[in-house]
N, C-alpha and C. Protein backbone atom coordinates (compact mmCIF):
# COMPACT_ATOMS: atom_id res chain seq x y z
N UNK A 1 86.16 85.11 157.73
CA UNK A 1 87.58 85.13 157.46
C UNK A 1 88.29 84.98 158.80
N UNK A 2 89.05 83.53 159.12
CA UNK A 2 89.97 83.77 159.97
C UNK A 2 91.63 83.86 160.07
N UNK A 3 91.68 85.15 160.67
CA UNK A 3 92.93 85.62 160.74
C UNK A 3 93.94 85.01 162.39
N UNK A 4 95.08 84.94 161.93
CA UNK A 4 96.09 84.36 163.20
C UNK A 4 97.65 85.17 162.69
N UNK A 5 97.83 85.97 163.48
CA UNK A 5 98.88 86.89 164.11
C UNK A 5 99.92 86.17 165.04
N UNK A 6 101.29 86.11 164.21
CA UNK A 6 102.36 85.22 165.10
C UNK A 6 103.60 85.91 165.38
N UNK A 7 104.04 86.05 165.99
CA UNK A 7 105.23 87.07 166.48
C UNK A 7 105.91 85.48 167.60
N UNK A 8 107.28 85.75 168.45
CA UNK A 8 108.05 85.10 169.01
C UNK A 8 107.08 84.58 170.27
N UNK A 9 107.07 85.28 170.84
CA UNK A 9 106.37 85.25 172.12
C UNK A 9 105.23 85.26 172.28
N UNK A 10 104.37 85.90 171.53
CA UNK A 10 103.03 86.05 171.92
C UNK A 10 102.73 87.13 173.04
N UNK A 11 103.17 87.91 173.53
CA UNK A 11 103.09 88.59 174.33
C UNK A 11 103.31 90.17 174.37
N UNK A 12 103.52 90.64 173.13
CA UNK A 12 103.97 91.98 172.36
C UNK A 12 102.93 92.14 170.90
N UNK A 13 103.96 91.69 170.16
CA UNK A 13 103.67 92.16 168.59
C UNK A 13 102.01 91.78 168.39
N UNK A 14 101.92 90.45 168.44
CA UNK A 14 101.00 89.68 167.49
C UNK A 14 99.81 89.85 168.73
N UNK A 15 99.73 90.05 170.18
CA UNK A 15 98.27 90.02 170.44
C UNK A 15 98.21 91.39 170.24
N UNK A 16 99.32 92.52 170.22
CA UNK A 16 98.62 93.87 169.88
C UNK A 16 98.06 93.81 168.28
N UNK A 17 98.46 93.41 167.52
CA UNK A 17 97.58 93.41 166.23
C UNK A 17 96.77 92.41 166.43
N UNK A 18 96.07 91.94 167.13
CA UNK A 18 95.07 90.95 167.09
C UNK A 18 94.20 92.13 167.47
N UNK A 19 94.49 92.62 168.71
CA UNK A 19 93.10 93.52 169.26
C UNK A 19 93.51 94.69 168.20
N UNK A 20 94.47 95.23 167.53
CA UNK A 20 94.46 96.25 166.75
C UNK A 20 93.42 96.12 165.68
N UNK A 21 93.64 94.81 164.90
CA UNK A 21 92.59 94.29 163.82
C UNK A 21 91.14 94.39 164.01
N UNK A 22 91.32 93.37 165.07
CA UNK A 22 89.51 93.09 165.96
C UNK A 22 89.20 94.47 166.08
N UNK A 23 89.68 95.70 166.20
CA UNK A 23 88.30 96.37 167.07
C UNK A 23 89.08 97.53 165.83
N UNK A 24 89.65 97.83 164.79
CA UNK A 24 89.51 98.51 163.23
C UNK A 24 88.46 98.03 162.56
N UNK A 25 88.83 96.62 162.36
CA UNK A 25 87.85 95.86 161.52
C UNK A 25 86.05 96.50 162.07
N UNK A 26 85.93 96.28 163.37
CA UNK A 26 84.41 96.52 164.05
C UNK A 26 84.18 98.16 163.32
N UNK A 27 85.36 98.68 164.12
CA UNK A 27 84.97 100.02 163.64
C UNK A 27 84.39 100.63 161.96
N UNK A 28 85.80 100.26 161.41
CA UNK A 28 85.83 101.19 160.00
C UNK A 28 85.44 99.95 159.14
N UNK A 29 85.32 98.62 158.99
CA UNK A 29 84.98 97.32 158.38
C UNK A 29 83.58 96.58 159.06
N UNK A 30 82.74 97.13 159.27
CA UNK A 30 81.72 96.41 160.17
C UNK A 30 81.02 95.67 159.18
N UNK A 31 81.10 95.74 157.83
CA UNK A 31 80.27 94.26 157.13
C UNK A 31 81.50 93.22 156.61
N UNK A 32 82.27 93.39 157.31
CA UNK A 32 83.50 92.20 157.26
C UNK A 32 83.96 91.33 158.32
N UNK A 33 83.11 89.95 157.91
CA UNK A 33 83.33 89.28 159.62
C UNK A 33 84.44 88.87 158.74
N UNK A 34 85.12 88.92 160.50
CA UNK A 34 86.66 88.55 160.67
C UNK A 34 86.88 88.03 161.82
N UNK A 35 87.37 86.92 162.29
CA UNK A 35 87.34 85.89 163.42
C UNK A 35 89.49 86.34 163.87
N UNK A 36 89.78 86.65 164.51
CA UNK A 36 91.14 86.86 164.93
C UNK A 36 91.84 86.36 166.57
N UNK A 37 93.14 85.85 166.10
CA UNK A 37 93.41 85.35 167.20
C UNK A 37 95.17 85.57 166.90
N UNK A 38 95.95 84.75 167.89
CA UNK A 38 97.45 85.15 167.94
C UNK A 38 97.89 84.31 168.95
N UNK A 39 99.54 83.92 168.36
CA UNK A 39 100.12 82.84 168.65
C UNK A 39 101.71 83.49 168.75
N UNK A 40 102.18 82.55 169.13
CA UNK A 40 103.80 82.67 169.21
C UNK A 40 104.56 81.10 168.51
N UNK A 41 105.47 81.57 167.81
CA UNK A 41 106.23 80.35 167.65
C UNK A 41 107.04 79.65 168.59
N UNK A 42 107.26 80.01 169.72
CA UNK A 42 107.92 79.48 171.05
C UNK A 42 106.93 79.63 172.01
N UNK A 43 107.03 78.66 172.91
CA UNK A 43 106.17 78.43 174.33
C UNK A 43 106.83 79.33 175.65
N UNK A 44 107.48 80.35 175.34
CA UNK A 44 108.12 81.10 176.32
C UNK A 44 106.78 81.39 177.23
N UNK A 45 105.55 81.61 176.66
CA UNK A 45 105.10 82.35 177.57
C UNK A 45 103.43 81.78 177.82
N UNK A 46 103.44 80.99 177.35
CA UNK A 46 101.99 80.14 177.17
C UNK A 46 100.78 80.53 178.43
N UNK A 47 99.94 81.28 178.50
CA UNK A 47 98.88 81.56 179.28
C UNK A 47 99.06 82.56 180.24
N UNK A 48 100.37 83.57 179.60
CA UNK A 48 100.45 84.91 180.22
C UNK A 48 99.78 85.77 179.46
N UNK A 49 99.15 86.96 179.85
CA UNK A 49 98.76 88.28 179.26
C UNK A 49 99.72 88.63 178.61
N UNK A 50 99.49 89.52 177.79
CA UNK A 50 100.72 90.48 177.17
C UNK A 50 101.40 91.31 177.73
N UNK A 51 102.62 91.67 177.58
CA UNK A 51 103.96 92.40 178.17
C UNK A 51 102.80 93.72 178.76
N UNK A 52 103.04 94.18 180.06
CA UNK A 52 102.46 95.36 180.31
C UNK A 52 102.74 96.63 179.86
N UNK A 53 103.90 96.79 179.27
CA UNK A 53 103.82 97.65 177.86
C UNK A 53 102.87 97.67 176.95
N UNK A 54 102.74 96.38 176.57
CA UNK A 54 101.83 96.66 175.38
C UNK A 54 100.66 96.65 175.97
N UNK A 55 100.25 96.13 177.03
CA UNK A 55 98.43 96.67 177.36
C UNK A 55 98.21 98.02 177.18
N UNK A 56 99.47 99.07 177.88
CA UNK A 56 99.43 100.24 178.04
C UNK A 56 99.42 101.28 177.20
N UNK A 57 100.63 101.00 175.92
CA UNK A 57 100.52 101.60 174.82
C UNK A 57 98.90 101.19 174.07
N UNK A 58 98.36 100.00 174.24
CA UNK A 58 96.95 99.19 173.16
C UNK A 58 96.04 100.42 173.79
N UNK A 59 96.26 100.88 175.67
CA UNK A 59 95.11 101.00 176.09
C UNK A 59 95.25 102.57 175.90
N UNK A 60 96.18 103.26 175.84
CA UNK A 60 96.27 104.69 175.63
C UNK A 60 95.94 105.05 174.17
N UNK A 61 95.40 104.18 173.16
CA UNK A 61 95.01 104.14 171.93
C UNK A 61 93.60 103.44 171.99
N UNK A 62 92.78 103.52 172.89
CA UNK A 62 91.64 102.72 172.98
C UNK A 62 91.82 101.16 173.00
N UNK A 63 92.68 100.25 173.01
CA UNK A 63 92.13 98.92 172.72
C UNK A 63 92.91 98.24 173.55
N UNK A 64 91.97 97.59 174.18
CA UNK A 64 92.32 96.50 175.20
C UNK A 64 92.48 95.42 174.66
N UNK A 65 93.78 94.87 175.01
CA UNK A 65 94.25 93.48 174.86
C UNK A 65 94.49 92.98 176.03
N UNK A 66 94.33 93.34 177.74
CA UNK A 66 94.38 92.82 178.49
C UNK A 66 93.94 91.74 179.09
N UNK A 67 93.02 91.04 178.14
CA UNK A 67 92.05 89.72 178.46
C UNK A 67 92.92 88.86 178.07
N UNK A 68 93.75 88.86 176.56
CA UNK A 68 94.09 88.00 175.73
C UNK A 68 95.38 87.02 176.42
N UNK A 69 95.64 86.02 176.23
CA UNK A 69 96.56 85.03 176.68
C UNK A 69 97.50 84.24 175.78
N UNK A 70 99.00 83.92 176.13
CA UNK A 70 99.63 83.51 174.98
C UNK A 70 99.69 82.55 174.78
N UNK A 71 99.43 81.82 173.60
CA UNK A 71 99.17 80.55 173.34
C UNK A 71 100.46 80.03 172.05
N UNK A 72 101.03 79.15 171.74
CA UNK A 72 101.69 78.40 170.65
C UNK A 72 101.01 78.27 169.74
N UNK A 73 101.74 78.36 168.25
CA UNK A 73 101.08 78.29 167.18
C UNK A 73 101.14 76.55 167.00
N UNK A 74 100.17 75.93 166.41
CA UNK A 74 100.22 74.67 166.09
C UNK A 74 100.03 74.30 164.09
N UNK A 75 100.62 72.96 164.35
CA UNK A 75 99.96 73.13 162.64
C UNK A 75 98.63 72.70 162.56
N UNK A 76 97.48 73.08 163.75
CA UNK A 76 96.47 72.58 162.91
C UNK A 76 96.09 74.17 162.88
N UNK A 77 96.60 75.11 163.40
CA UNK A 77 96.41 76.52 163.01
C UNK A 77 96.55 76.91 161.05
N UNK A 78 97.47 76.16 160.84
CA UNK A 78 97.37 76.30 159.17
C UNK A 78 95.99 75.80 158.78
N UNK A 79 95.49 74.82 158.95
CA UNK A 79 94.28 74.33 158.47
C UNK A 79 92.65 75.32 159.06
N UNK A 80 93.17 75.73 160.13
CA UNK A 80 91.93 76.10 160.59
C UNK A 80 91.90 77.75 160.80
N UNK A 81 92.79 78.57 159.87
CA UNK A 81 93.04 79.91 159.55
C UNK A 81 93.01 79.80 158.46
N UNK A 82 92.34 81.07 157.44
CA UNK A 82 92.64 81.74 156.39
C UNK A 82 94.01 82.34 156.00
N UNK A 83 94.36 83.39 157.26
CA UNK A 83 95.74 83.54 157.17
C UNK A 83 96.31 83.82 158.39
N UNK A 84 97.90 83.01 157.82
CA UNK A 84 98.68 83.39 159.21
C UNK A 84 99.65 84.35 159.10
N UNK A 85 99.65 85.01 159.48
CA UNK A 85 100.35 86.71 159.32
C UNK A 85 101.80 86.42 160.19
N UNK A 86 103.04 86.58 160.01
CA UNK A 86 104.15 86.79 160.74
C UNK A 86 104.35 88.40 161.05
N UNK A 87 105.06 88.10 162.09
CA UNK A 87 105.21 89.65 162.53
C UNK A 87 106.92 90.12 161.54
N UNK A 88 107.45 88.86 161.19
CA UNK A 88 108.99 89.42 160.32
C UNK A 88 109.40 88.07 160.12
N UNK A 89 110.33 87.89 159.14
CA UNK A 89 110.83 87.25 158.95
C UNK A 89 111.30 85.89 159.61
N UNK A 90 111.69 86.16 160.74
CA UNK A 90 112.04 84.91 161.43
C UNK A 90 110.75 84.20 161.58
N UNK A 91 110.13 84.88 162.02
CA UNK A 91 109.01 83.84 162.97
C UNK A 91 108.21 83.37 161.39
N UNK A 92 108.18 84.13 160.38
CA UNK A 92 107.65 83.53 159.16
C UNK A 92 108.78 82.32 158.91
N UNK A 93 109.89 82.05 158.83
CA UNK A 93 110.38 81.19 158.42
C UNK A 93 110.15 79.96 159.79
N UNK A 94 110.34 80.23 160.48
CA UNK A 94 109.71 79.57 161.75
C UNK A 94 108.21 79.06 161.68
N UNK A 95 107.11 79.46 160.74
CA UNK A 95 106.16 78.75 160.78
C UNK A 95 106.38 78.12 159.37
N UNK A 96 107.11 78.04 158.36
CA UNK A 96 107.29 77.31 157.39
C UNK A 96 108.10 76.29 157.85
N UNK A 97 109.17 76.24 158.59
CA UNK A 97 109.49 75.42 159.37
C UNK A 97 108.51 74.21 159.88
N UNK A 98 108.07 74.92 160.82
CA UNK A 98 106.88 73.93 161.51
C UNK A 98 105.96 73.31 160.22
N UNK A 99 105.56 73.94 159.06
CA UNK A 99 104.83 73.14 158.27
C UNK A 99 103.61 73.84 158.00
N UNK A 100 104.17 74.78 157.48
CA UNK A 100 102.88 75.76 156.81
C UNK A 100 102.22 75.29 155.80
N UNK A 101 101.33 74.21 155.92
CA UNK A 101 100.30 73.19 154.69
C UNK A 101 99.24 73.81 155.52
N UNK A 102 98.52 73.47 154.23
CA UNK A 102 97.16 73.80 154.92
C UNK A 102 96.47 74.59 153.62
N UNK A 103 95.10 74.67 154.86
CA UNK A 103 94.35 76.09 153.60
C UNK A 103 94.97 77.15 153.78
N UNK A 104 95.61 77.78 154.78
CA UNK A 104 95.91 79.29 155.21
C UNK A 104 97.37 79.52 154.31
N UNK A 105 97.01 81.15 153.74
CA UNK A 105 97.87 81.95 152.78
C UNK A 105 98.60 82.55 154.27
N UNK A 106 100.46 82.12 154.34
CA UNK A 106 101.23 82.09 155.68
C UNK A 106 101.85 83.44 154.56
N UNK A 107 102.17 84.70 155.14
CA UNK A 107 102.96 85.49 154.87
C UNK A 107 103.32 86.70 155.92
N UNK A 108 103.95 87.48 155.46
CA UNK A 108 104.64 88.89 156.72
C UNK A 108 102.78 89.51 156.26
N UNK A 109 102.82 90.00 158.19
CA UNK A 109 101.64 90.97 158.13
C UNK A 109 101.98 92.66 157.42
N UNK A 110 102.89 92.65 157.57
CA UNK A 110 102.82 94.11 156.54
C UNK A 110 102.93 93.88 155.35
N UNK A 111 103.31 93.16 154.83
CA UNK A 111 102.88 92.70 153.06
C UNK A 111 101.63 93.61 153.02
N UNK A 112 100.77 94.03 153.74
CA UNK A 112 99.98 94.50 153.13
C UNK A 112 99.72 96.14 153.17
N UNK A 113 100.70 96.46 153.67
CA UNK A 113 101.21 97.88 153.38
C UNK A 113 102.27 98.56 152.81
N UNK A 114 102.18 98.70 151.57
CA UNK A 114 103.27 99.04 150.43
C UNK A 114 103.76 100.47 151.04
N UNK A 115 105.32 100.87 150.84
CA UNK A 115 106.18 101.44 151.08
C UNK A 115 106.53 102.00 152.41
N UNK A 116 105.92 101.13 153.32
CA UNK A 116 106.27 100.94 154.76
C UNK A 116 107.45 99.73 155.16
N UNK A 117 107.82 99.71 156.71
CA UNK A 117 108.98 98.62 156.37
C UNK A 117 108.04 96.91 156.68
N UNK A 118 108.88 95.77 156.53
CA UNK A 118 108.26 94.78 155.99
C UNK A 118 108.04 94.15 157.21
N UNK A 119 108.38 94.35 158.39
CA UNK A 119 108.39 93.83 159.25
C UNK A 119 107.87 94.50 160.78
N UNK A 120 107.40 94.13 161.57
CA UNK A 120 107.53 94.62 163.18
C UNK A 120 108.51 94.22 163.81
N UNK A 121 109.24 95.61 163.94
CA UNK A 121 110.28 94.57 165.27
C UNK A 121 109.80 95.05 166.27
N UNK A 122 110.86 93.81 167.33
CA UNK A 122 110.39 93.69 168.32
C UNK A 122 110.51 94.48 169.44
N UNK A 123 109.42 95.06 170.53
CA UNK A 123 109.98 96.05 171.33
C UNK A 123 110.41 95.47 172.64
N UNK A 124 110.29 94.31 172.56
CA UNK A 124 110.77 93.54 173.96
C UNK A 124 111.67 94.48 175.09
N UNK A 125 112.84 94.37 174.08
CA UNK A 125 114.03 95.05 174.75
C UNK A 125 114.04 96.60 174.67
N UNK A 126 113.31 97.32 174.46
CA UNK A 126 112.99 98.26 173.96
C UNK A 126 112.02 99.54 174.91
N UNK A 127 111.78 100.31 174.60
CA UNK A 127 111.20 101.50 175.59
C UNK A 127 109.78 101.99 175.10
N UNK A 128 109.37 102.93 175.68
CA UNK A 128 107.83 103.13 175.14
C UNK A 128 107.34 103.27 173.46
N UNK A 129 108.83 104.20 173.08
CA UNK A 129 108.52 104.27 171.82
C UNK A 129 108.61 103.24 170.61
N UNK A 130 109.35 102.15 170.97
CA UNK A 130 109.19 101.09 170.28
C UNK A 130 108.02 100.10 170.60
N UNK A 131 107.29 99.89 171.48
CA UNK A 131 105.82 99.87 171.60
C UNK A 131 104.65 100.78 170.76
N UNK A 132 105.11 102.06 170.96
CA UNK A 132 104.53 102.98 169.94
C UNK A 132 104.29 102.71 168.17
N UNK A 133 105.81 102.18 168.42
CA UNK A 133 105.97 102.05 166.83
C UNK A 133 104.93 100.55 166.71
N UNK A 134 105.27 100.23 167.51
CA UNK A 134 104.46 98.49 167.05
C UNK A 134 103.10 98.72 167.03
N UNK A 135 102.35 99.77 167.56
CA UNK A 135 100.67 100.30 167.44
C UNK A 135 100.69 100.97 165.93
N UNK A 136 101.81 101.85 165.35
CA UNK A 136 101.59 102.46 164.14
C UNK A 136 101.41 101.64 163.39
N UNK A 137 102.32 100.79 163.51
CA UNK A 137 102.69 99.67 162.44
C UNK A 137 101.46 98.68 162.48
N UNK A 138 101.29 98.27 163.24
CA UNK A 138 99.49 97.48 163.65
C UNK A 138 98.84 98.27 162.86
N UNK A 139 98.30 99.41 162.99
CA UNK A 139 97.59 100.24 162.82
C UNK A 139 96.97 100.53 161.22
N UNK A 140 98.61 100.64 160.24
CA UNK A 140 98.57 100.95 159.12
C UNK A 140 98.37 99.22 158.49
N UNK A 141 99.04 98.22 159.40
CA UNK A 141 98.74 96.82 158.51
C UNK A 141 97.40 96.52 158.51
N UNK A 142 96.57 96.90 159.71
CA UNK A 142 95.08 96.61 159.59
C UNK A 142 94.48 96.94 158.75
N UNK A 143 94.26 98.66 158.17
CA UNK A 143 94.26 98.53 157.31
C UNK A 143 94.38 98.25 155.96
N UNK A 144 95.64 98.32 155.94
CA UNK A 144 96.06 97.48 154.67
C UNK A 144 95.05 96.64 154.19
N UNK A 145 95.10 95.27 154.95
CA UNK A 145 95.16 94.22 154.97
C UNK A 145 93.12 94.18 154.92
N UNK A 146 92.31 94.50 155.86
CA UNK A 146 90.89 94.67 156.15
C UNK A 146 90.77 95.02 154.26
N UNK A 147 91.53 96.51 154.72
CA UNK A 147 91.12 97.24 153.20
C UNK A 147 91.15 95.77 151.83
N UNK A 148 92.26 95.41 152.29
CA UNK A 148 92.27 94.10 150.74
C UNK A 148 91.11 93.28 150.87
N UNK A 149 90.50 92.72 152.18
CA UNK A 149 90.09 91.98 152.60
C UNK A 149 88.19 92.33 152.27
N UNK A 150 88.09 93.45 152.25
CA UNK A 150 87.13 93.71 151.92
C UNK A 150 86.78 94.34 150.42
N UNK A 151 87.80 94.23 149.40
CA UNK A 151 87.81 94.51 148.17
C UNK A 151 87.55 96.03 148.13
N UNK A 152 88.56 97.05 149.35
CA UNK A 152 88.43 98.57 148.94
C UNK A 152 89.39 98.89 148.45
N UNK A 153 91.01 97.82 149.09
CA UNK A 153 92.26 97.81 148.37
C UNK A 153 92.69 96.78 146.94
């Protein structure tokens, strides 16, 4: 199963739920291969690490995303993902925009956590605790989402 995580930038939301996913999935999902990666709908930041916020909040929760690099979503990402997860609204309408055909089911990554809110916002502008919030929120969509993924949800 491959998964692709898209937020604005690439440099916040979507590589912290990439390594949030990758290393839940290992943990609490270990007979569920899952291939994961993460994109941005704008080239703001193409082959930077992630905001040093978010290494810090990923790494004070165990998970390193400090390797990972930001890359643009393309449309051959629809074809060559299962699913492409938005981090909210915009950037979901932003990859329907671009041309969400393909094999990959394009929807909000918390869709898969019922009576939570529908979206990640963004902590860009924001202070530790809205970083925080973007690990909870990772946290509970992984599951979610693994959980569906492996027929426990």
């Amino acid at each position: 199963m491959k998964l692709l995580f898209v937020c604005l930038g690439n440099i916040c939301r979507s590589p912290t739920a990439e390594g949030v996913v990758r290393t839940i999935a290992a943990r609490e999902f270990p007979g569920l291969a899952v291939d994961v990666d993460s994109a941005g709908t704008a080239d703001y930041h193409v082959g930077e690490p992630p905001d040093r916020r978010s290494i810090a909040a990923a790494k004070r929760r165990g998970y390193d995303i400090s390797g990972l690099r930001a890359r643009q979503v393309s449309a051959a990402d629809f074809s060559a993902f299962d699913y492409v997860l938005a981090m909210d609204r915009a950037n979901l309408d932003e990859l329907e925009r671009i041309g969400a055909r393909g094999r990959a089911h394009v929807g909000l990554f918390m869709a898969y956590t019922p009576g939570l809110e529908d979206e990640v916002p963004d902590p860009y502008y924001g202070g530790t605790e809205d970083f925080e919030r973007v690990l909870d929120l990772c946290e509970a969509g992984a599951r979610g989402l693994l959980g569906r993924l492996s027929g426990q949800k």
